[in-house]
N, C-alpha and C. Protein backbone atom coordinates (compact mmCIF):
# COMPACT_ATOMS: atom_id res chain seq x y z
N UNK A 1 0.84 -1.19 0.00
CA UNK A 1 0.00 0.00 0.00
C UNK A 1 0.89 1.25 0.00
N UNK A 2 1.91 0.97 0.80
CA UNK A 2 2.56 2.53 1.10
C UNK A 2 3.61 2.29 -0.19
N UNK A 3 3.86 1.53 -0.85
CA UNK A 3 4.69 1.31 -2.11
C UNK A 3 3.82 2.44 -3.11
N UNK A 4 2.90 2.68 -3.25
CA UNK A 4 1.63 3.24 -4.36
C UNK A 4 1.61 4.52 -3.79
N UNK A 5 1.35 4.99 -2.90
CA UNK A 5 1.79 6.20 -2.26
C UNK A 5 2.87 6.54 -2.38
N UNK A 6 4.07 5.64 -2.45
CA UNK A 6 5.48 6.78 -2.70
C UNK A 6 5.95 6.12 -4.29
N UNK A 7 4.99 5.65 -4.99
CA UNK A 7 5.60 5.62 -6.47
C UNK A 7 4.35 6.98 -6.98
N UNK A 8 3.06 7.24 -6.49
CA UNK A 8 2.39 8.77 -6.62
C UNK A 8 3.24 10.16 -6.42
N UNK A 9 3.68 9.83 -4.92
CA UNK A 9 4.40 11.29 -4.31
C UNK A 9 5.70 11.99 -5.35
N UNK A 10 6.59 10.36 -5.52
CA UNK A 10 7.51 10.71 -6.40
C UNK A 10 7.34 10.61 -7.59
N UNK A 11 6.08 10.20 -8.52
CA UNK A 11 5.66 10.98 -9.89
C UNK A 11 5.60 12.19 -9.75
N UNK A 12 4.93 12.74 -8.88
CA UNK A 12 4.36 13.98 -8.69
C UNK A 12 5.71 14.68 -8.77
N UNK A 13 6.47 14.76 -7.97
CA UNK A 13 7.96 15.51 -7.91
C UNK A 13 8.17 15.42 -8.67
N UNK A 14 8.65 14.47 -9.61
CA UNK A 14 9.20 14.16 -11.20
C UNK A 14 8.49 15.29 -11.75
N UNK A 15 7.12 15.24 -11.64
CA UNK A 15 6.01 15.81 -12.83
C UNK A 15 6.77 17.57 -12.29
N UNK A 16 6.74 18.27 -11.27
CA UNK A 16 6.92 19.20 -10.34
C UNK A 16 8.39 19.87 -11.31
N UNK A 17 9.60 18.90 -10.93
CA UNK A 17 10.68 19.47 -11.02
C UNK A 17 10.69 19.63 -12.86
N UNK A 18 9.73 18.46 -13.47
CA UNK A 18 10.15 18.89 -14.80
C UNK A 18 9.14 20.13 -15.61
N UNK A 19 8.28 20.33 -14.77
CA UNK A 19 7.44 22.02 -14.90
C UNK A 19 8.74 23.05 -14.51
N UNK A 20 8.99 22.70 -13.53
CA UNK A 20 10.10 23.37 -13.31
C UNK A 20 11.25 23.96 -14.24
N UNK A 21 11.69 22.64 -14.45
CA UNK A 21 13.09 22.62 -15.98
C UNK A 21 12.64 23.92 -17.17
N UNK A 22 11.62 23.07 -17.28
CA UNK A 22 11.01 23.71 -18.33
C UNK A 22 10.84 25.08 -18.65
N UNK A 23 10.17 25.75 -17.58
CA UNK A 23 10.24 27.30 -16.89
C UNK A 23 11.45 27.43 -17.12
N UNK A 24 12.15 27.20 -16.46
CA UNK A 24 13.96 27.51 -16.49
C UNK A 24 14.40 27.72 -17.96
N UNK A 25 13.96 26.49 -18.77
CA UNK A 25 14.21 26.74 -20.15
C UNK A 25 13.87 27.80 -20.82
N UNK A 26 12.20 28.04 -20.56
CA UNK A 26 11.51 29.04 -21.48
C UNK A 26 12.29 30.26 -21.00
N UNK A 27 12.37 30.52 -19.77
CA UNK A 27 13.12 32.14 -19.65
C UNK A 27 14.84 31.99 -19.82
């Protein structure tokens, strides 16, 4: 159960830092 919760949390970060990148890129 708590395996599915931290393969979510750390998509989410993934998803997070590469909005991130991205921003960084565009400016």
């Amino acid at each position: 159960m708590w395996n599915s919760y931290a393969f979510v949390h750390y998509a989410t970060m993934e998803e997070a830092r590469r909005a991130l990148d991205q921003s960084n890129g565009a400016m």
